[in-house]
C-alpha atoms as a PDB file:
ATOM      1  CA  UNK A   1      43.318 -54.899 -10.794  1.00  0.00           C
ATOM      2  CA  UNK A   2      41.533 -51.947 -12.922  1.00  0.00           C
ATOM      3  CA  UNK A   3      41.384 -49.425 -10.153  1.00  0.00           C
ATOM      4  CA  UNK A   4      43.327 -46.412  -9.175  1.00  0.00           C
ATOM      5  CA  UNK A   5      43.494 -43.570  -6.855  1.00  0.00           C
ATOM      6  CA  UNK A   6      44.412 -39.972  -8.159  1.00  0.00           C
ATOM      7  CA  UNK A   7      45.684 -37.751  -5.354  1.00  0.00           C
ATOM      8  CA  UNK A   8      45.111 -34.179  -5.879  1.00  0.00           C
ATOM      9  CA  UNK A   9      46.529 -31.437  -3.739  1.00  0.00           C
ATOM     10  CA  UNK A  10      43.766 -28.614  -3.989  1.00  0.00           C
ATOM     11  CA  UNK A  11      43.556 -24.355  -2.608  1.00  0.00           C
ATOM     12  CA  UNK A  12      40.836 -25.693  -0.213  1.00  0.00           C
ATOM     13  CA  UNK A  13      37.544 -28.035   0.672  1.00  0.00           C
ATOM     14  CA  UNK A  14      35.690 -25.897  -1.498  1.00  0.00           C
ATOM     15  CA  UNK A  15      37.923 -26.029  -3.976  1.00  0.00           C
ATOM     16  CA  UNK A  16      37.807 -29.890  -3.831  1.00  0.00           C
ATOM     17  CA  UNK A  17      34.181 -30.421  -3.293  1.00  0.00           C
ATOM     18  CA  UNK A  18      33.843 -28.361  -6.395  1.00  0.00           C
ATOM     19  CA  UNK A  19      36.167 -30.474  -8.515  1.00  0.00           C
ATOM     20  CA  UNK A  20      34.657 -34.130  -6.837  1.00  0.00           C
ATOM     21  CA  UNK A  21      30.805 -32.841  -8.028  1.00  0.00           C
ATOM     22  CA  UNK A  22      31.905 -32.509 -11.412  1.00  0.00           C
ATOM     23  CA  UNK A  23      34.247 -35.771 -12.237  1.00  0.00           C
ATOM     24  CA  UNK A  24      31.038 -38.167 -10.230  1.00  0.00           C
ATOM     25  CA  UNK A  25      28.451 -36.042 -12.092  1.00  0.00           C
ATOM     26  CA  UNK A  26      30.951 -36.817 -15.393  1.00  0.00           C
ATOM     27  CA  UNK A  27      31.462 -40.261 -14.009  1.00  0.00           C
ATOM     28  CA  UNK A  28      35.076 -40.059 -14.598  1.00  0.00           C
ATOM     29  CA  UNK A  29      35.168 -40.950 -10.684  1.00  0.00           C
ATOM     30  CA  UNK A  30      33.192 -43.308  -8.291  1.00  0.00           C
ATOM     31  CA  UNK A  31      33.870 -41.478  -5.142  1.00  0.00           C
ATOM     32  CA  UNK A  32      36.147 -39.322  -3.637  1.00  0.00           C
ATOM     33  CA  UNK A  33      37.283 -38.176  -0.610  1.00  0.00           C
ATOM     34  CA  UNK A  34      38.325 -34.659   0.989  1.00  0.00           C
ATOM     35  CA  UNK A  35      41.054 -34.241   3.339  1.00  0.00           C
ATOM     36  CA  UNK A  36      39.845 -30.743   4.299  1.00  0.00           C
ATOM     37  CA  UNK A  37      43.146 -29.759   5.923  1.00  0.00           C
ATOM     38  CA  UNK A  38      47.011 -30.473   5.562  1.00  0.00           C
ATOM     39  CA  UNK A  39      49.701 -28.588   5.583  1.00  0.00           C
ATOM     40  CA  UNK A  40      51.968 -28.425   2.400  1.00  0.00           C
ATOM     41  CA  UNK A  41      55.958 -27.214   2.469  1.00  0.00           C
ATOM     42  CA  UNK A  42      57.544 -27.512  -0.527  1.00  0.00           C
ATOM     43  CA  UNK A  43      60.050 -25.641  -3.222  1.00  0.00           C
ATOM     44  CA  UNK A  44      58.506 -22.899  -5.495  1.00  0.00           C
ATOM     45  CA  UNK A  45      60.273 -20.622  -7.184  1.00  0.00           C
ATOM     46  CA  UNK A  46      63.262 -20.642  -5.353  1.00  0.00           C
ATOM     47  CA  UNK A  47      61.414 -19.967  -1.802  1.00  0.00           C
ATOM     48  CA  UNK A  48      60.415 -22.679   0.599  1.00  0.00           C
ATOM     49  CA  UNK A  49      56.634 -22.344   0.862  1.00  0.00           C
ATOM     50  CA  UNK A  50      54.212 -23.552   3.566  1.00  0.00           C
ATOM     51  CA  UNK A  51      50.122 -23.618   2.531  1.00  0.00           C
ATOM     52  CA  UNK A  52      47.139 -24.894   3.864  1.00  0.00           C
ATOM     53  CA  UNK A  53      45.754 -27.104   1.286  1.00  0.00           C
ATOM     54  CA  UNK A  54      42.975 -29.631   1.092  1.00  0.00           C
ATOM     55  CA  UNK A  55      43.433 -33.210  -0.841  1.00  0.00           C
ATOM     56  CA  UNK A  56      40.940 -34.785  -2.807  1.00  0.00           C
ATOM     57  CA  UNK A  57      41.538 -38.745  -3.458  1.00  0.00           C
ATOM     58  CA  UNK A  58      39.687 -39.624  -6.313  1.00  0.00           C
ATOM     59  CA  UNK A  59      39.151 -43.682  -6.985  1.00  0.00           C
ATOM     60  CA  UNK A  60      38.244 -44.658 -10.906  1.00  0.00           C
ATOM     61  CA  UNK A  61      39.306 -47.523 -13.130  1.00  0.00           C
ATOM     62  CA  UNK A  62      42.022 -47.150 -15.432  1.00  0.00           C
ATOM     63  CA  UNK A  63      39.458 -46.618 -18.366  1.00  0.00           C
ATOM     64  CA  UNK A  64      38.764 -43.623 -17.252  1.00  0.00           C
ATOM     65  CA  UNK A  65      42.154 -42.458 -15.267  1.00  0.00           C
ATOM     66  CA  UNK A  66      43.701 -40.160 -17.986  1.00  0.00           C
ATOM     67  CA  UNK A  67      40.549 -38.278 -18.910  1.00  0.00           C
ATOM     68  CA  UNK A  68      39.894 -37.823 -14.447  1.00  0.00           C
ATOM     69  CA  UNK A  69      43.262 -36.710 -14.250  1.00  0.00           C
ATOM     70  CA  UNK A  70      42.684 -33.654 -17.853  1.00  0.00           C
ATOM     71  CA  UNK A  71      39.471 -33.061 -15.660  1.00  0.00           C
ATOM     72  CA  UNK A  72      40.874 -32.615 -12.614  1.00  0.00           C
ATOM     73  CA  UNK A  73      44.112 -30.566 -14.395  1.00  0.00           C
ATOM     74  CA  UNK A  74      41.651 -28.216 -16.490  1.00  0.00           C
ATOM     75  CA  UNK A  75      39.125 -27.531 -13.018  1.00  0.00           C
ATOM     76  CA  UNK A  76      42.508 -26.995 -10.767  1.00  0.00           C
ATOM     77  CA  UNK A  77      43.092 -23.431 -10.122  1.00  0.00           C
ATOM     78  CA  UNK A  78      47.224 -23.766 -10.130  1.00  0.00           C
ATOM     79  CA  UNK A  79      49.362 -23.537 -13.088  1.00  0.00           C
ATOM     80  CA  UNK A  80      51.634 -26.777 -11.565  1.00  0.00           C
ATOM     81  CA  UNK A  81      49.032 -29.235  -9.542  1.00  0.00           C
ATOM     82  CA  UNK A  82      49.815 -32.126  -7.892  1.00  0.00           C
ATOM     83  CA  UNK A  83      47.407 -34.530  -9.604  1.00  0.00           C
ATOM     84  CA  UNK A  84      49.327 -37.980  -9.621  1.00  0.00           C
ATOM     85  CA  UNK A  85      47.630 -41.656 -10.168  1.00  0.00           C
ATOM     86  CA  UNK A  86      48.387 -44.464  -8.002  1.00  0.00           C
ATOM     87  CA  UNK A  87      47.356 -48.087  -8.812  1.00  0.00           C
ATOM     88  CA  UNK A  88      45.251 -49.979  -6.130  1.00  0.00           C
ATOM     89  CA  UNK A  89      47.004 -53.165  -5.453  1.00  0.00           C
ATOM     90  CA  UNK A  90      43.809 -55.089  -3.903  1.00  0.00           C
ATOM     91  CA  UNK A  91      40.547 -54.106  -2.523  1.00  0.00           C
ATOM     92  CA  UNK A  92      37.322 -56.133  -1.677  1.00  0.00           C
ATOM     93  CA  UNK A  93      35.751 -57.098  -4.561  1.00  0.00           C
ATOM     94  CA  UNK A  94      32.290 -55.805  -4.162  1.00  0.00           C
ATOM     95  CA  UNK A  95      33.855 -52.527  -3.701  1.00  0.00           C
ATOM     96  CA  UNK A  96      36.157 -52.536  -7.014  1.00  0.00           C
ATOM     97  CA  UNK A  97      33.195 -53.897  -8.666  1.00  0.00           C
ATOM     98  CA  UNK A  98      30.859 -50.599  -7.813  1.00  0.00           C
ATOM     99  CA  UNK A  99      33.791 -48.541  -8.483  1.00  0.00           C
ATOM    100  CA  UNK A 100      34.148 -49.923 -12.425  1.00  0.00           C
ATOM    101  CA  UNK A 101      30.106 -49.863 -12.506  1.00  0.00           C
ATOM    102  CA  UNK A 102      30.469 -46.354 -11.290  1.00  0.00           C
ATOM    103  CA  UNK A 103      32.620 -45.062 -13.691  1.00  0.00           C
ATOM    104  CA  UNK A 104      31.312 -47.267 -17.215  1.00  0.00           C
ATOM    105  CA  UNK A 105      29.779 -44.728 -19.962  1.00  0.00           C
ATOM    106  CA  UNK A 106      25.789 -44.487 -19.721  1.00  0.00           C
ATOM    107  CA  UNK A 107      24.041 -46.919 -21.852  1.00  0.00           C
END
């Protein structure tokens, strides 16, 4: 299989929308989609912390995986984001195939 997911914890939808224009524009991504609302708790600091955050799943092949995920890092506006890849086990093939097509370098 060449096609992953990268799961992004982001500030907000418009922080996400923002960040899914520019990787499909780049074609470092097919698609994406925008959980616009979740609630986060985690560690920081010291201090338990609980934020209203939106997630962005972003679906590539693994061409283009590390260079989506140095995109996604240098557009995120914290110092620490979650930005982690997950391998797609199986999918319908018309779909995967769009997805690679979607994300191969302009002739």
């Amino acid at each position: 299989m060449n096609a992953c997911m990268i799961y992004v914890a982001t500030s907000g939808p418009a922080e996400a929308k923002k960040m899914a224009k520019v990787l499909v524009s780049e074609r470092l991504i097919a698609c994406a989609n925008i959980v616009e609302s979740v609630t986060s708790i985690y560690r920081w600091e010291g201090e338990i912390q609980c934020d209203q955050e939106s997630l962005l799943i972003a679906k590539t092949n693994h061409a283009r995986r590390e260079a989506a995920m140095a995109r996604l890092t240098d557009l995120h506006s914290c110092d620490t984001p979650c930005i982690v890849a997950y391998d797609m086990a199986a999918g319908a093939s018309p779909y995967l195939d769009w997805l690679v097509q979607e994300t191969e370098a302009p002739q």
